[in-house]
C-alpha atoms as a PDB file:
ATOM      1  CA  UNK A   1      77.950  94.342 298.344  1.00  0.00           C
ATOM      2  CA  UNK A   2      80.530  92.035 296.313  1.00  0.00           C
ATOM      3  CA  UNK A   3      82.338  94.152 293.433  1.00  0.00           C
ATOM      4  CA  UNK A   4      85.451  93.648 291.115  1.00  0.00           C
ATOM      5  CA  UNK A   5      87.964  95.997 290.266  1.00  0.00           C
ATOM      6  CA  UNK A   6      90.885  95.743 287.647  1.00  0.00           C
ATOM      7  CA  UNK A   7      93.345  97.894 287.992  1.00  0.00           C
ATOM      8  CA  UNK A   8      97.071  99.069 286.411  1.00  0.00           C
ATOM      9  CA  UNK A   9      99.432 100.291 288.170  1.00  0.00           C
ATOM     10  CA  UNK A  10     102.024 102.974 287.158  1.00  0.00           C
ATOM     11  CA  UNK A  11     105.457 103.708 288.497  1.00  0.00           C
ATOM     12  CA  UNK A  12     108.432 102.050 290.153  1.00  0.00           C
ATOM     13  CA  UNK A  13     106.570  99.230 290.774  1.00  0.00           C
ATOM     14  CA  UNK A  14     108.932  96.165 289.577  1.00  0.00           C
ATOM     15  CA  UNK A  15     111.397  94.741 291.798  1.00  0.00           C
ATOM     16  CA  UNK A  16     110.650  96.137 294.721  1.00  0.00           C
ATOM     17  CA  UNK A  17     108.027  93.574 296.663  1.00  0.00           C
ATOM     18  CA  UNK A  18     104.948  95.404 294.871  1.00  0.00           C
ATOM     19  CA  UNK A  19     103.087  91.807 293.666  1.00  0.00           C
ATOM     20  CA  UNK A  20     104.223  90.462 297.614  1.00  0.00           C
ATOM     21  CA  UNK A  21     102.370  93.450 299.000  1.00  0.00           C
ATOM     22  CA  UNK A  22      99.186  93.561 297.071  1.00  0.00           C
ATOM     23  CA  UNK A  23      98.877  90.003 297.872  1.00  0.00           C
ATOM     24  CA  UNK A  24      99.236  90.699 301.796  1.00  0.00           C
ATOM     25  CA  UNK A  25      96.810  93.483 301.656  1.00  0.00           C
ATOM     26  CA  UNK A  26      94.493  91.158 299.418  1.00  0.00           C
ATOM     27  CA  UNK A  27      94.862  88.112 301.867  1.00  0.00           C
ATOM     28  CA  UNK A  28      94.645  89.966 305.129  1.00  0.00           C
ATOM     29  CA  UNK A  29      90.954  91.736 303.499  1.00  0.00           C
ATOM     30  CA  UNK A  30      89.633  88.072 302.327  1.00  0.00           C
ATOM     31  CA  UNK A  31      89.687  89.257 298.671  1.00  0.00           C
ATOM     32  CA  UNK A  32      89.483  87.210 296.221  1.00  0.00           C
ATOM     33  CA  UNK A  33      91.765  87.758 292.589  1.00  0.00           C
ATOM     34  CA  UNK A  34      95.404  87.726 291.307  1.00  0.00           C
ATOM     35  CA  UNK A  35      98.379  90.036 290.633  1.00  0.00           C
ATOM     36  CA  UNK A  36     100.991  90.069 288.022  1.00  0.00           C
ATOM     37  CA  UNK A  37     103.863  91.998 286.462  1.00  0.00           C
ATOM     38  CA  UNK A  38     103.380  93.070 282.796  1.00  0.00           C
ATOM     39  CA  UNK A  39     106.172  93.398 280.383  1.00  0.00           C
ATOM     40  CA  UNK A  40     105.404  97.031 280.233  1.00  0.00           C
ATOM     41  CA  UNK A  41     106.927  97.795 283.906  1.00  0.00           C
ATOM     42  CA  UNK A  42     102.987  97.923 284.959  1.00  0.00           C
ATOM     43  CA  UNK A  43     101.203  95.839 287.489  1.00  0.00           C
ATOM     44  CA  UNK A  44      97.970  94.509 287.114  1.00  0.00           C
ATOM     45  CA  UNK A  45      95.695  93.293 289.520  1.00  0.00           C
ATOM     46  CA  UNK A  46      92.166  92.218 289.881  1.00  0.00           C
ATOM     47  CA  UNK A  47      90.418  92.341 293.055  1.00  0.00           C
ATOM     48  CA  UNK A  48      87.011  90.316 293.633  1.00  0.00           C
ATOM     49  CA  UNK A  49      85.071  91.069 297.327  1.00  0.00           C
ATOM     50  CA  UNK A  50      83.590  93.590 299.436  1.00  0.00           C
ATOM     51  CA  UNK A  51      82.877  97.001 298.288  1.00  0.00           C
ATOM     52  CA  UNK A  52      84.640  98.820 301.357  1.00  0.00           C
ATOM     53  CA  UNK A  53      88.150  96.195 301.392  1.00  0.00           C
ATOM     54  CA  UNK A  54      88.332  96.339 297.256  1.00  0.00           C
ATOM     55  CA  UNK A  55      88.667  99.854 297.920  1.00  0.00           C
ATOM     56  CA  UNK A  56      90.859  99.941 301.093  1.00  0.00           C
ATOM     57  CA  UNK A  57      93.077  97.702 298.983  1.00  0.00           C
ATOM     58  CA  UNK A  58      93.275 100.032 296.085  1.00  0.00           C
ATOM     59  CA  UNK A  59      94.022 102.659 298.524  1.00  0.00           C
ATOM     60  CA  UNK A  60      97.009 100.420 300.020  1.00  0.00           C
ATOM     61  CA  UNK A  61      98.312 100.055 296.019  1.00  0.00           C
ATOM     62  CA  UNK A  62      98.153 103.835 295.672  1.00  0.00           C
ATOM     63  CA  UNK A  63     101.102 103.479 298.730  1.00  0.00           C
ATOM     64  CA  UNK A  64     102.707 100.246 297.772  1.00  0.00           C
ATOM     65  CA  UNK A  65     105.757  99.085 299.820  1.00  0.00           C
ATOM     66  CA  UNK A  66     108.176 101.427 301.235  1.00  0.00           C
ATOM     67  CA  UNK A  67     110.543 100.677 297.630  1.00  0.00           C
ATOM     68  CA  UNK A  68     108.260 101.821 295.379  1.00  0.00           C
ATOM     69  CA  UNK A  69     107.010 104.999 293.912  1.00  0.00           C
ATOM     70  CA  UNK A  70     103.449 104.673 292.387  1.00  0.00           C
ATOM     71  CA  UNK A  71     102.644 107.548 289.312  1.00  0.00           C
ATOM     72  CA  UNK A  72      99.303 106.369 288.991  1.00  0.00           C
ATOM     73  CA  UNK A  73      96.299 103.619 288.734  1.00  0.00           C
ATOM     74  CA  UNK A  74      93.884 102.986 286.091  1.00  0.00           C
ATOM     75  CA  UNK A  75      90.836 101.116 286.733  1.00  0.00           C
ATOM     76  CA  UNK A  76      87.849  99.681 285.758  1.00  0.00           C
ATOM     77  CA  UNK A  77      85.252  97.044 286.226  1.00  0.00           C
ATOM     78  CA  UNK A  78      86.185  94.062 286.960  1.00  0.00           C
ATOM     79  CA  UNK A  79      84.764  90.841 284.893  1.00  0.00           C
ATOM     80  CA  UNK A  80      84.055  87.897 286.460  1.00  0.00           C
ATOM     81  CA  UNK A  81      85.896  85.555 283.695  1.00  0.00           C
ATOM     82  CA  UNK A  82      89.028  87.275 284.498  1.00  0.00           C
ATOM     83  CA  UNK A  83      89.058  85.200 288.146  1.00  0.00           C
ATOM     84  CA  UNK A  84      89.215  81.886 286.389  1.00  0.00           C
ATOM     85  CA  UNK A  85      93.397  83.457 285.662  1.00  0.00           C
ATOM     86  CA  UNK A  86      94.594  82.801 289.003  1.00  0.00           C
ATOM     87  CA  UNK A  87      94.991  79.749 290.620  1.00  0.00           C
ATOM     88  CA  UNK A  88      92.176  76.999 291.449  1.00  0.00           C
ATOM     89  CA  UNK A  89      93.676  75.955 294.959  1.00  0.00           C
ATOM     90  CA  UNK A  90      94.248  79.614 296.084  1.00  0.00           C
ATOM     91  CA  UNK A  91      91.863  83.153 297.456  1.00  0.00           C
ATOM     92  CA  UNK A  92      94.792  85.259 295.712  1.00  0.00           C
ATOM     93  CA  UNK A  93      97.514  84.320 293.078  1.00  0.00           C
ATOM     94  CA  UNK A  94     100.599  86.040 292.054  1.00  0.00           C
ATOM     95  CA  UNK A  95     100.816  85.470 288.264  1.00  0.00           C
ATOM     96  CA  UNK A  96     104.106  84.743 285.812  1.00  0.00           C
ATOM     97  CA  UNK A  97     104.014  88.570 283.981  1.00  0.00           C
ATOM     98  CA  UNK A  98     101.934  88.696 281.047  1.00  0.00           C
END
């Protein structure tokens, strides 16, 4: 079953590789959806695919890359609209921060 997830993530999750690792984790579990920084110091991310990888990804957020130190992650549905952000050419796009 396809599903879409938005989620924010909390922390010290800026400058340390965080967008470069949810996009690996993405990629490597053929989701579909985008990442960015926000000016906030959050992440945000939307993940489009499978039930059971949109949630093994989420799960890989909650650890991030050895650098950072996640406080939280808020979530939510996921809207279908919000794919048409990333890019047309690509599965999973790494956004200027909003």
């Amino acid at each position: 079953m396809s599903v879409a997830r938005h989620v924010v993530v909390r922390g010290r999750v800026q400058g340390v590789g965080y967008r470069a690792f949810v996009e690996h984790e993405a990629l490597r579990r053929g989701i579909e959806g985008w990442v960015r920084n926000r000016r906030d110091g959050t992440v945000e991310a939307l993940f489009m695919g499978d039930d059971a990888a949109v949630t093994d990804a989420i799960e890989a957020c909650r650890r991030g890359p050895f650098a950072a130190h996640v406080d939280g992650i808020d979530q939510r549905e996921g809207r279908a609209e919000e794919l048409a952000l990333r890019r047309a050419s690509e599965l999973f796009s790494v956004l200027a921060t909003a």
